[in-house]
N, C-alpha and C. Protein backbone atom coordinates (compact mmCIF):
# COMPACT_ATOMS: atom_id res chain seq x y z
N UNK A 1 125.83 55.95 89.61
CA UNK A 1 125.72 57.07 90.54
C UNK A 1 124.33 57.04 91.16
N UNK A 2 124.58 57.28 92.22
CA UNK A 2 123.11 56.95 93.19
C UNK A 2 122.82 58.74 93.49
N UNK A 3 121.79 59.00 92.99
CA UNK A 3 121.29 60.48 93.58
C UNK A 3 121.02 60.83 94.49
N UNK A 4 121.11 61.90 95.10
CA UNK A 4 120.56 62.11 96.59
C UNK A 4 119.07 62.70 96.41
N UNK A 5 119.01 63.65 95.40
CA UNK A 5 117.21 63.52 95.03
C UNK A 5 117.20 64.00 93.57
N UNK A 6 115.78 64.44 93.31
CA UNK A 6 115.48 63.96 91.97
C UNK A 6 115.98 65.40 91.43
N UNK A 7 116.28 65.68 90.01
CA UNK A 7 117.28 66.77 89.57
C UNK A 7 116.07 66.94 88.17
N UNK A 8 116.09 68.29 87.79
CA UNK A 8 115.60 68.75 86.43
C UNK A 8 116.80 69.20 85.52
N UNK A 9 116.49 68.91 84.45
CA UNK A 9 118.04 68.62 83.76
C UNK A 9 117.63 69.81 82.36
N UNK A 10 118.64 70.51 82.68
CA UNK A 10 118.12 71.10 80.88
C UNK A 10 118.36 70.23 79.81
N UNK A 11 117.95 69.72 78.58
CA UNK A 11 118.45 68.98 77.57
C UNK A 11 119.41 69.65 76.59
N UNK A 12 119.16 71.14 76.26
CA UNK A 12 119.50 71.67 75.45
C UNK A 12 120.63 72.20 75.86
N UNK A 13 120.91 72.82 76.93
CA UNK A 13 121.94 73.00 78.09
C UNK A 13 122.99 71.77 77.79
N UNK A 14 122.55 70.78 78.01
CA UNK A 14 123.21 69.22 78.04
C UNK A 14 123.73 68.68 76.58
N UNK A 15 122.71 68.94 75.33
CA UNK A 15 123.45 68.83 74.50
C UNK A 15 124.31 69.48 73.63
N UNK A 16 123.88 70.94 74.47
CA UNK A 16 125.39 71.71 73.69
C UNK A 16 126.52 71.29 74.69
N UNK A 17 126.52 71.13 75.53
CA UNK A 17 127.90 71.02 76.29
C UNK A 17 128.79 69.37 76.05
N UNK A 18 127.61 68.18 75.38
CA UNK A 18 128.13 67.13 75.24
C UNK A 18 128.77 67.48 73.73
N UNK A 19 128.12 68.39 72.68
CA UNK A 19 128.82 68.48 71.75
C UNK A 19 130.15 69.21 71.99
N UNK A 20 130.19 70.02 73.24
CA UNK A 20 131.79 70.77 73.15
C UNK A 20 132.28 69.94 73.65
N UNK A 21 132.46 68.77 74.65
CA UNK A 21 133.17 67.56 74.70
C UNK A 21 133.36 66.56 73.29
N UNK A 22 132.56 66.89 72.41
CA UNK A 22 132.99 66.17 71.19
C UNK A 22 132.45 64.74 71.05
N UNK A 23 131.22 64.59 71.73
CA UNK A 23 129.79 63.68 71.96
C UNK A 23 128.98 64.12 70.54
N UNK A 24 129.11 63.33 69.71
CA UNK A 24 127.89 63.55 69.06
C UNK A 24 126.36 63.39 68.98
N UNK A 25 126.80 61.96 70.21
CA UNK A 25 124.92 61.68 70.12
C UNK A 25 125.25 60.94 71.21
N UNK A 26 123.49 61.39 72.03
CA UNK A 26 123.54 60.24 73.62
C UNK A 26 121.95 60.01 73.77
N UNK A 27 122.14 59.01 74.03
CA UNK A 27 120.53 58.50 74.36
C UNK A 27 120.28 58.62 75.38
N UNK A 28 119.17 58.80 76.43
CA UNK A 28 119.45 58.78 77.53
C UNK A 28 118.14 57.98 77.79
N UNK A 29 117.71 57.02 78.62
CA UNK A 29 116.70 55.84 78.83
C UNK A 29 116.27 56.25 80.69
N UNK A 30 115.27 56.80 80.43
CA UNK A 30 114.63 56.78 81.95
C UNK A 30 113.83 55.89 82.55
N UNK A 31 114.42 55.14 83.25
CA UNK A 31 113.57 54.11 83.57
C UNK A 31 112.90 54.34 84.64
N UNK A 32 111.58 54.01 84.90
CA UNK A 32 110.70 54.45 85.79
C UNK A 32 109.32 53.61 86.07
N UNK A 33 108.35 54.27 87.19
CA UNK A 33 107.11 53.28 86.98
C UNK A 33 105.89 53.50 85.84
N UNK A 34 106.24 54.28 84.91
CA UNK A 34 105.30 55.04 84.08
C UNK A 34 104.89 53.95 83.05
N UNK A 35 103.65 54.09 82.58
CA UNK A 35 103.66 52.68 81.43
C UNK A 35 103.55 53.44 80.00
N UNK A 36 104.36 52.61 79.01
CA UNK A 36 104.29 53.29 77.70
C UNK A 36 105.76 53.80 78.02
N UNK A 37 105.78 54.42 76.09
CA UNK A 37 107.08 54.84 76.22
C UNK A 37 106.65 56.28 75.08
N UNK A 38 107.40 57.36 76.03
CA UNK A 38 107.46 58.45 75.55
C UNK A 38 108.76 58.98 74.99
N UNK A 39 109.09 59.36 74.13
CA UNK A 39 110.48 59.67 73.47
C UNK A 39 110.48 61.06 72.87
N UNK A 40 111.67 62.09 72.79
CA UNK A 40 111.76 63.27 72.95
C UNK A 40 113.15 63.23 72.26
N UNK A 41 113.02 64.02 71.23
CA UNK A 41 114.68 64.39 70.43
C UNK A 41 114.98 65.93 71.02
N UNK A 42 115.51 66.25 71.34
CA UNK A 42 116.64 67.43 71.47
C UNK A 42 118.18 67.49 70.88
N UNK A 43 117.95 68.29 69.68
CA UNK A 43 119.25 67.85 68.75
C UNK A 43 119.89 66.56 68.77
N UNK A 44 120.45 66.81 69.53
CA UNK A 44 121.58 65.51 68.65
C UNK A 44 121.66 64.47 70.51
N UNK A 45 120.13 64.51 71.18
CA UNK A 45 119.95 63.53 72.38
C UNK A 45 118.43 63.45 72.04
N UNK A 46 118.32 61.82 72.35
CA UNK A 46 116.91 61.25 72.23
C UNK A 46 116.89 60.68 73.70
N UNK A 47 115.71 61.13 74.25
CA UNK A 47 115.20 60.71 76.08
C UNK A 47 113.95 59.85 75.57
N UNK A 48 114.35 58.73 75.84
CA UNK A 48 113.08 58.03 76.21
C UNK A 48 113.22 57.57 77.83
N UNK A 49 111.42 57.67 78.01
CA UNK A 49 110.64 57.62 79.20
C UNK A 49 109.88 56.33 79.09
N UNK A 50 110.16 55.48 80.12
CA UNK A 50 109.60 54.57 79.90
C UNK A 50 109.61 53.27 81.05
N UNK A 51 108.27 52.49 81.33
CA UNK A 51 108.67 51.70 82.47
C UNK A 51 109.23 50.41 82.25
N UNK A 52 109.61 50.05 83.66
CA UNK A 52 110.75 48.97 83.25
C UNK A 52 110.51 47.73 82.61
N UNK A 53 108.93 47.58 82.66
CA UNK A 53 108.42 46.46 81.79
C UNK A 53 108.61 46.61 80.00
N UNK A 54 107.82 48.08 79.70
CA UNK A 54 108.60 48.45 78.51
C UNK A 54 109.91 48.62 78.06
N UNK A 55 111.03 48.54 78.90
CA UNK A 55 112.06 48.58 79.05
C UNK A 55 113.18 47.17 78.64
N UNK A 56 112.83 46.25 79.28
CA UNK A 56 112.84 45.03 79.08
C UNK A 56 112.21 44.30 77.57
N UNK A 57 111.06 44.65 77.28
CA UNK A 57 110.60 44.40 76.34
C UNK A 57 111.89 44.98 75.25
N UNK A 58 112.04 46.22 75.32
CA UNK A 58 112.71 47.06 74.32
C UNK A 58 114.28 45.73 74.26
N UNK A 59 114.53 45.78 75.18
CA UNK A 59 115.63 45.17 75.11
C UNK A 59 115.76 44.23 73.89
N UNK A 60 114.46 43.01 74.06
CA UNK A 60 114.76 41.68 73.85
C UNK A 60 113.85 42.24 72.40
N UNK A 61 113.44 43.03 72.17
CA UNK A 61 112.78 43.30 70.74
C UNK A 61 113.82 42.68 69.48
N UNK A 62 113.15 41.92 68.31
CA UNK A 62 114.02 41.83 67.59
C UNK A 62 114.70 43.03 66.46
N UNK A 63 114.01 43.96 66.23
CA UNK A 63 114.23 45.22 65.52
C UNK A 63 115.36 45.96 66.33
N UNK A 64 115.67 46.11 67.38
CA UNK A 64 116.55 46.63 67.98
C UNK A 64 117.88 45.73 68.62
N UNK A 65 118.85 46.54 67.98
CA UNK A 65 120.53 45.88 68.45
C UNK A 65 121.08 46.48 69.44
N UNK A 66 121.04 46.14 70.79
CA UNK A 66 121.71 46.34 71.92
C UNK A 66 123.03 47.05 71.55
N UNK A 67 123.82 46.43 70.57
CA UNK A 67 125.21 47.06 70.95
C UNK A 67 125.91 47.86 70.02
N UNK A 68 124.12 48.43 69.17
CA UNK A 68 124.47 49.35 68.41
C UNK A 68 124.17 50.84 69.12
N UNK A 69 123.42 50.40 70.04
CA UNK A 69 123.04 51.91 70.57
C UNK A 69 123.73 51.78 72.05
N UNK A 70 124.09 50.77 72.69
CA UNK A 70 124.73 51.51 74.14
C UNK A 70 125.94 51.87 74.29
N UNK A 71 126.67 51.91 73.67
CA UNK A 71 127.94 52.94 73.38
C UNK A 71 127.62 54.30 73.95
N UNK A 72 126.34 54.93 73.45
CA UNK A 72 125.87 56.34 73.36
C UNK A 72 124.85 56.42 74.33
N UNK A 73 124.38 55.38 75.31
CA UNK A 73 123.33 55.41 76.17
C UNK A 73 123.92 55.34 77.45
N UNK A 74 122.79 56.50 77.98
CA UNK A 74 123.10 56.66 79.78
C UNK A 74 121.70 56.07 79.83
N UNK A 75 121.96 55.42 81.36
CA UNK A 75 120.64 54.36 81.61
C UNK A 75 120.15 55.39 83.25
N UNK A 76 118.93 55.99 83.14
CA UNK A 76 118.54 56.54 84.51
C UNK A 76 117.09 55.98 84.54
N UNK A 77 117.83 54.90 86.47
CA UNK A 77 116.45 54.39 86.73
C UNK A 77 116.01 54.58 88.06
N UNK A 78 115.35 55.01 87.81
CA UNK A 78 114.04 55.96 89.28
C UNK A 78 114.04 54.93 89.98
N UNK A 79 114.34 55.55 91.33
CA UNK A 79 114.30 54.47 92.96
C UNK A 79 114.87 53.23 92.53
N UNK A 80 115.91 52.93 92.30
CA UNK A 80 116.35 51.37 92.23
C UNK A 80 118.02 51.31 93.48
N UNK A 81 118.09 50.07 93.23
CA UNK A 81 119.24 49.58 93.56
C UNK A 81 120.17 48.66 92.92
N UNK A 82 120.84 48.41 92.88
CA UNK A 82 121.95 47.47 92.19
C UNK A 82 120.85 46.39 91.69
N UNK A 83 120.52 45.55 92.63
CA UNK A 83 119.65 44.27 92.63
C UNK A 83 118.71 44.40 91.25
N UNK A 84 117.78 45.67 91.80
CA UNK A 84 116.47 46.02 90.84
C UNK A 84 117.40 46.24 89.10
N UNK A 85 118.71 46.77 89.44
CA UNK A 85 119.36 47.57 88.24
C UNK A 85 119.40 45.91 87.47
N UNK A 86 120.00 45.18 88.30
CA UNK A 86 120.72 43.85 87.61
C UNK A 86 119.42 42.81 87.22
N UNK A 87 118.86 42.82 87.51
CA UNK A 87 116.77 42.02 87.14
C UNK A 87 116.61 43.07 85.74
N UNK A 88 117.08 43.74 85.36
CA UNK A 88 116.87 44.47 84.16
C UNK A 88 117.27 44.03 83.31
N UNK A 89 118.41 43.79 83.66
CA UNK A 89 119.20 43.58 82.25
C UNK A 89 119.74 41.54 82.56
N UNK A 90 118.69 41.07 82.50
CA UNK A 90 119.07 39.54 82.73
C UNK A 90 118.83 38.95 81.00
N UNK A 91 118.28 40.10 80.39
CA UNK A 91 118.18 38.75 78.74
C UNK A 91 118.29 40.61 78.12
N UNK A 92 119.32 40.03 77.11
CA UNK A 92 119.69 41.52 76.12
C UNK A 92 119.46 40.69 74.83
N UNK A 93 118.44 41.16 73.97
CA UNK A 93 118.38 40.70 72.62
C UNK A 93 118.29 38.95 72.59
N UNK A 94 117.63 38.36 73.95
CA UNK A 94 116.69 37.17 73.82
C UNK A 94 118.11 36.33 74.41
N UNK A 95 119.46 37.03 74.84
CA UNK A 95 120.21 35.99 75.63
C UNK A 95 120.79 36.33 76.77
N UNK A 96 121.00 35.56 77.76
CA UNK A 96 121.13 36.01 79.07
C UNK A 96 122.23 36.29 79.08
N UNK A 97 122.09 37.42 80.01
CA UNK A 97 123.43 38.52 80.14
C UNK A 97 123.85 38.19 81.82
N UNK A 98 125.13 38.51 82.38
CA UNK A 98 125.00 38.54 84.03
C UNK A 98 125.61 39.86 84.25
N UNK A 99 125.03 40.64 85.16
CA UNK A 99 126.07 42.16 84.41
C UNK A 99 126.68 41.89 85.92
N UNK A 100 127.73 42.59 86.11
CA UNK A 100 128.68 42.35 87.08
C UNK A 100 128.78 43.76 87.67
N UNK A 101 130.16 43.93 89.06
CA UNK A 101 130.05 45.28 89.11
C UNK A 101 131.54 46.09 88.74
N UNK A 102 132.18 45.43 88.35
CA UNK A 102 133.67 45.79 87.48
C UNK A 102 134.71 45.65 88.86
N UNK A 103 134.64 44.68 89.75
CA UNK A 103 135.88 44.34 90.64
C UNK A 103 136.97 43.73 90.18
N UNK A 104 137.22 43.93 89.13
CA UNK A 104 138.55 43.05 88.85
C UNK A 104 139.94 43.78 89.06
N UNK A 105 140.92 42.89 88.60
CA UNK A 105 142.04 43.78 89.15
C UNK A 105 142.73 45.32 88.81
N UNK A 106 141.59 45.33 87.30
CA UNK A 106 142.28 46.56 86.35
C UNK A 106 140.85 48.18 87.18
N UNK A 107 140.00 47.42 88.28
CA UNK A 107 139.51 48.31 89.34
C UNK A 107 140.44 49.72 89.37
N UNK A 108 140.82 49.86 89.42
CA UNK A 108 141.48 51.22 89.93
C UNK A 108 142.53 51.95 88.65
N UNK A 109 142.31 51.28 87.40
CA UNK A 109 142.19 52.28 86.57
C UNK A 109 140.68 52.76 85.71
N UNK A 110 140.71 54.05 85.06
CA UNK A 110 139.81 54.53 84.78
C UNK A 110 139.90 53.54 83.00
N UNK A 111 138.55 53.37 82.98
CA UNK A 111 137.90 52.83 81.41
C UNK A 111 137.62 53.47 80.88
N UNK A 112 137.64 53.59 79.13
CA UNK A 112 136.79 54.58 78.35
C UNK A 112 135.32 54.70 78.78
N UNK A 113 135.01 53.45 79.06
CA UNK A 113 133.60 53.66 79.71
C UNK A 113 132.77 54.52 81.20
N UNK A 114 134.48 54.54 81.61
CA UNK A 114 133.73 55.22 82.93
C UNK A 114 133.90 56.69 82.52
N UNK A 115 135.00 56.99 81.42
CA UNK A 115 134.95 58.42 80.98
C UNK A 115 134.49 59.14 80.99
N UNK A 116 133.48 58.04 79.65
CA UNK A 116 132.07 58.86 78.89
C UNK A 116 131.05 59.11 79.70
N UNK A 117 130.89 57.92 80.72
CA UNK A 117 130.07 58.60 81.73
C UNK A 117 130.17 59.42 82.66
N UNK A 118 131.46 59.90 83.25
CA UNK A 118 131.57 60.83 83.53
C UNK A 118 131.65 62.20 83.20
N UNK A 119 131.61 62.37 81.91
CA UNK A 119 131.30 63.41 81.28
C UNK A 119 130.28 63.39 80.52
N UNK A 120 129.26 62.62 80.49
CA UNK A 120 128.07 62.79 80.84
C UNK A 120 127.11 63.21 81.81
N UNK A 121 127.57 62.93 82.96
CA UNK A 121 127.53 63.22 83.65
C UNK A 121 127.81 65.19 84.34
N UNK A 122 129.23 65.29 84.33
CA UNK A 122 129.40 66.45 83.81
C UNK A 122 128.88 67.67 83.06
N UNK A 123 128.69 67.03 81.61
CA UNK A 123 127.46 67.63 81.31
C UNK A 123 126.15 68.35 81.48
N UNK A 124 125.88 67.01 82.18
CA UNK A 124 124.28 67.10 82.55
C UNK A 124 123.97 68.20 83.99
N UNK A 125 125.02 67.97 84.23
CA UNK A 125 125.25 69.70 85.60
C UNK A 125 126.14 70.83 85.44
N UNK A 126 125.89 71.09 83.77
CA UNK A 126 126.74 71.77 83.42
C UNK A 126 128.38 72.54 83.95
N UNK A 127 129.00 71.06 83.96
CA UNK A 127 130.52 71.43 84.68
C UNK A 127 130.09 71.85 85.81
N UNK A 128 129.39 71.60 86.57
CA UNK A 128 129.59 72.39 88.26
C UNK A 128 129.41 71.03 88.77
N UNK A 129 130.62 71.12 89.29
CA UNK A 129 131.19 70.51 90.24
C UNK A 129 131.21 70.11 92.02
N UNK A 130 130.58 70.89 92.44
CA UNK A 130 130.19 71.30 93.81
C UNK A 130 129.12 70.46 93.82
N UNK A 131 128.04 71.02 92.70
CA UNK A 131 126.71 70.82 92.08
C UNK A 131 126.89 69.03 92.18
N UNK A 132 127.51 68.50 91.54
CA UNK A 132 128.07 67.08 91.17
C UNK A 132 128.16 66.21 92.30
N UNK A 133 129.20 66.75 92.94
CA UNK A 133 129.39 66.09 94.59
C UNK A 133 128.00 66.43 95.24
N UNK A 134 127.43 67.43 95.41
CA UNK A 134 125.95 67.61 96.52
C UNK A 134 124.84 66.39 95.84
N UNK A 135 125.00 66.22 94.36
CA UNK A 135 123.98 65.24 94.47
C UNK A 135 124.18 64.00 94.58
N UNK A 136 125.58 63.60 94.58
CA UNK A 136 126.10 62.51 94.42
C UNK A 136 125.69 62.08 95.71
N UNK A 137 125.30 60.67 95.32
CA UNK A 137 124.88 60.10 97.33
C UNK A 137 125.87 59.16 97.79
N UNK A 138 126.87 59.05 97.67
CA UNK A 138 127.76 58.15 97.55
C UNK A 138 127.90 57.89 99.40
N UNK A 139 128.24 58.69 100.19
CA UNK A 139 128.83 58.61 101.41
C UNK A 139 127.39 58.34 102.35
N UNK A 140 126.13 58.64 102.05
CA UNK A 140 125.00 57.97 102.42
C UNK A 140 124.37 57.30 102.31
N UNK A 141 124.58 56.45 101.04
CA UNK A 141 123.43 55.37 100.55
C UNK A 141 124.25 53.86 101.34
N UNK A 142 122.69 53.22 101.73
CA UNK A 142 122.68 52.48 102.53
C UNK A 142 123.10 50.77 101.70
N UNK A 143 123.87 49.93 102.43
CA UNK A 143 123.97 48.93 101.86
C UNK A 143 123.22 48.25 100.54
N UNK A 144 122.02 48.32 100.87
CA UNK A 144 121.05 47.25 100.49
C UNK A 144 120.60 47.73 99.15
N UNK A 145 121.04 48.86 98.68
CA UNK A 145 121.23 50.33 97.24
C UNK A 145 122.31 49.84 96.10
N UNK A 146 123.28 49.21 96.90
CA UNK A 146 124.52 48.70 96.01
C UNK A 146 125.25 47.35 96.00
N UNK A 147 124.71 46.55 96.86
CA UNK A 147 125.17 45.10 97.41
C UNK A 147 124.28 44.41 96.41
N UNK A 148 125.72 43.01 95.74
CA UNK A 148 124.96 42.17 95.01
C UNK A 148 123.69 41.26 95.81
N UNK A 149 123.89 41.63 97.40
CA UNK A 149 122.55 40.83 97.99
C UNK A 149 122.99 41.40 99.44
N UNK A 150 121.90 41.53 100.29
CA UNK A 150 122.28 42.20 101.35
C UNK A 150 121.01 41.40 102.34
N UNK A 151 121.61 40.77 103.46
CA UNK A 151 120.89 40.16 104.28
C UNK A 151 120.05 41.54 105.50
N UNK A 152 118.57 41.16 105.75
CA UNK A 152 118.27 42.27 106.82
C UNK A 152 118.20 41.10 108.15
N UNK A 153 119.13 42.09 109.21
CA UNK A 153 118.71 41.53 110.19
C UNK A 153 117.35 41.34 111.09
């Protein structure tokens, strides 16, 4: 989801409402230009803040298992685009990954994965819906935001 601008999020707001969806735990990873990494528990959600160099690092750390924690992780990264999103995630736990953008033919049904994020999502604007669509930038964001490569004339 591409934002139309930047949003203040209650946490506590967010994690009671992921627990009445029946979420027990969500990480949420802000990726940004900030250096260092700052981390914040709010019951049963841990926010880390952190830039994308630390970010990367975190990845390929050997103490940490990728695919024990992204089940439960929403990934929010400040000013990017597809391109910048996909240079992120090129080595997960020291092996190269290619992340794709899910065009295949089973496209047009919904995944458990797009679920959870959508009600994470949900969540995080506490069920308002209106709220949801106004920030959503979907019908304005410009090619070069979501294209695996976009030529400028």
């Amino acid at each position: 989801m591409f934002m139309k601008e930047s949003l203040d999020i209650d946490l506590n707001r967010m994690s009671y409402n992921i627990q009445r969806l029946g979420i027990n735990r969500l990480n949420i990873f802000c990726i940004g230009k900030n250096k260092g990494i700052n981390k914040n528990f709010i019951d049963n959600i841990l926010l880390v803040e952190l830039g994308s160099e630390d970010f990367i690092e975190l990845l390929n750390h050997p103490n940490e298992k990728f695919v024990d924690y992204n089940k439960e992780s929403l990934y929010i990264i400040q000013d990017s685009s597809y391109i910048k999103m996909k240079s992120l995630f090129t080595k997960i736990n020291n092996r190269n990954v290619n992340i794709g953008r899910g065009g295949g033919q089973k496209n047009h049904i919904i995944s458990p994965l797009e679920i959870r994020f959508f009600s994470y999502i949900m969540a995080m604007f506490n069920f308002n819906y209106p709220n949801v669509c106004y920030f959503n930038n979907f019908n304005d964001i410009t090619k070069d935001r979501y294209l695996p490569f976009h030529y400028k004339k």
